[in-house]
Protein backbone atom coordinates (compact mmCIF):
# COMPACT_ATOMS: atom_id res chain seq x y z
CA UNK A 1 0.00 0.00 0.00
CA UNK A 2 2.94 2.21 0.96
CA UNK A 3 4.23 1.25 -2.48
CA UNK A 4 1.61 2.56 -4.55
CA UNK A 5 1.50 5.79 -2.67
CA UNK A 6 5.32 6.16 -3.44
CA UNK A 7 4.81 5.18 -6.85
CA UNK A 8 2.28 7.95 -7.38
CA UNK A 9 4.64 10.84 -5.82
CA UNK A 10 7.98 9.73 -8.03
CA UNK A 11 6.68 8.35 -11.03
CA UNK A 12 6.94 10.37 -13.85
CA UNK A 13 4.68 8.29 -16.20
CA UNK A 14 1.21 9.19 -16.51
CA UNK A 15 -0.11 5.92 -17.26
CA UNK A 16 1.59 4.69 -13.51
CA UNK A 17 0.25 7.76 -11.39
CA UNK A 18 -3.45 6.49 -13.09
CA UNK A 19 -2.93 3.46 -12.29
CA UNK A 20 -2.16 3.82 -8.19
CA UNK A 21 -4.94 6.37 -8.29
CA UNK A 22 -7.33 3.77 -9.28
CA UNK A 23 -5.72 1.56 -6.50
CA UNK A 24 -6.39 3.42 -3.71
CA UNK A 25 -9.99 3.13 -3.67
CA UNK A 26 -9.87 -0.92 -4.21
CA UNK A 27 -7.28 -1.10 -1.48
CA UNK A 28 -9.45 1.20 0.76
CA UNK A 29 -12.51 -1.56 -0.44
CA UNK A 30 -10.87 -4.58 0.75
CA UNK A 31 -8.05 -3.31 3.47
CA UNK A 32 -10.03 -0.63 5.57
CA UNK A 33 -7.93 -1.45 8.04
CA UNK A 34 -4.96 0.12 6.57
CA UNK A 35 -6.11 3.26 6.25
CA UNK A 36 -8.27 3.57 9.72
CA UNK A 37 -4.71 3.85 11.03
CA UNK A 38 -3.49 7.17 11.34
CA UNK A 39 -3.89 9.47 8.81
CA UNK A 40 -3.92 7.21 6.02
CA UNK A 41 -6.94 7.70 4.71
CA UNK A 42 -5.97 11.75 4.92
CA UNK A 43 -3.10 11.13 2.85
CA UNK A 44 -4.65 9.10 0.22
CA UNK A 45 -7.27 11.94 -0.65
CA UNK A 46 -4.64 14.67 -0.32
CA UNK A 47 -2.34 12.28 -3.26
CA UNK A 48 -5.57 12.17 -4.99
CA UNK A 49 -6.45 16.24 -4.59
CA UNK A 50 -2.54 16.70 -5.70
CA UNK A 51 -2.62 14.46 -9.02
CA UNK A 52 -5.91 16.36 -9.82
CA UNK A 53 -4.82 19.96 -9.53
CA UNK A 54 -0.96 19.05 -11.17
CA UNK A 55 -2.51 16.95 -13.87
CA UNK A 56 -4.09 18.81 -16.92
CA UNK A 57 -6.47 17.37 -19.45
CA UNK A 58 -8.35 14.77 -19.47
CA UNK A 59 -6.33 12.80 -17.28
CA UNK A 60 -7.59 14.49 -14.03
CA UNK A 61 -11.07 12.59 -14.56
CA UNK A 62 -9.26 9.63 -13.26
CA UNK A 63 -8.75 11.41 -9.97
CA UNK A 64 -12.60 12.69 -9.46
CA UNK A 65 -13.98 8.89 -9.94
CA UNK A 66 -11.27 7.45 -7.42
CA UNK A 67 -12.39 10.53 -5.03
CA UNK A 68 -16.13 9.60 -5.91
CA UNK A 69 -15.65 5.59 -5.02
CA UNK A 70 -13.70 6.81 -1.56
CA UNK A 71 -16.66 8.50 -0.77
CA UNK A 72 -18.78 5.26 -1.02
CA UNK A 73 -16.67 3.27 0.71
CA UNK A 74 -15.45 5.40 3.48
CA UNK A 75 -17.52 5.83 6.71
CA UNK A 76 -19.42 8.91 6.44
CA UNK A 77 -17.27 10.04 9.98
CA UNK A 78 -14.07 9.19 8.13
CA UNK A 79 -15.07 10.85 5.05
CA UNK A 80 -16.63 14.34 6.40
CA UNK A 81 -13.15 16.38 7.48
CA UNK A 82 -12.29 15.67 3.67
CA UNK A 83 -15.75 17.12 1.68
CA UNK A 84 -14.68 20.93 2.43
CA UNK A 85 -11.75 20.16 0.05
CA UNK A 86 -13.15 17.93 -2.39
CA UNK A 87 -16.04 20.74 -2.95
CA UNK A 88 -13.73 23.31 -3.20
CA UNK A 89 -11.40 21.38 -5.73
CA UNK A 90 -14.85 20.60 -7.82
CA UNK A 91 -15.60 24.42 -7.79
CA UNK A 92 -12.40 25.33 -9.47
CA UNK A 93 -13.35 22.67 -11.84
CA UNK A 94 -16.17 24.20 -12.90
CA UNK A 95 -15.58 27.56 -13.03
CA UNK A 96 -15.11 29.16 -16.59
CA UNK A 97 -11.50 30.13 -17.51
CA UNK A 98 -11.29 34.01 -17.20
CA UNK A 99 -10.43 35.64 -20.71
């Protein structure tokens, strides 16, 4: 698990840092364990929010649906602290590019 999160930081290739960001949700799935240690769960969601906001294109979408299957999987309680900055990350999203 520690390995995937590393790969996501120092890879360089795109296809890799897509990859571990479709992980992290299936690992969340079927170790919850793991990441009710800690912060774990906190620094899965920041990687996420990070590959998101560095990533342009359509390579970002990767990032919302791994943030969207978190957010069905994690405890509401677990989940809440995070929805501030998922919203806010959304908002910029969405908001038209100023000319």
């Amino acid at each position: 698990m520690n390995e995937v999160q590393k790969m996501l930081k120092e890879s360089t290739e795109i296809l890799v840092k897509k990859k571990c960001i479709d992980l992290i949700p299936s690992m969340y799935r079927y170790i919850p364990d793991y990441y009710k240690s800690s912060d774990r769960l906190s620094q899965a969601i920041k990687d996420i929010t990070n590959y998101i906001e560095k990533t342009k294109g359509k390579d970002r979408g990767q990032g919302y649906i791994s943030l969207g299957r978190l957010s069905v999987r994690a405890t509401e309680k677990d989940f809440a602290p995070h929805i501030a900055t998922i919203v806010q990350l959304v908002n910029k999203e969405i908001q038209p590019p100023i000319r």
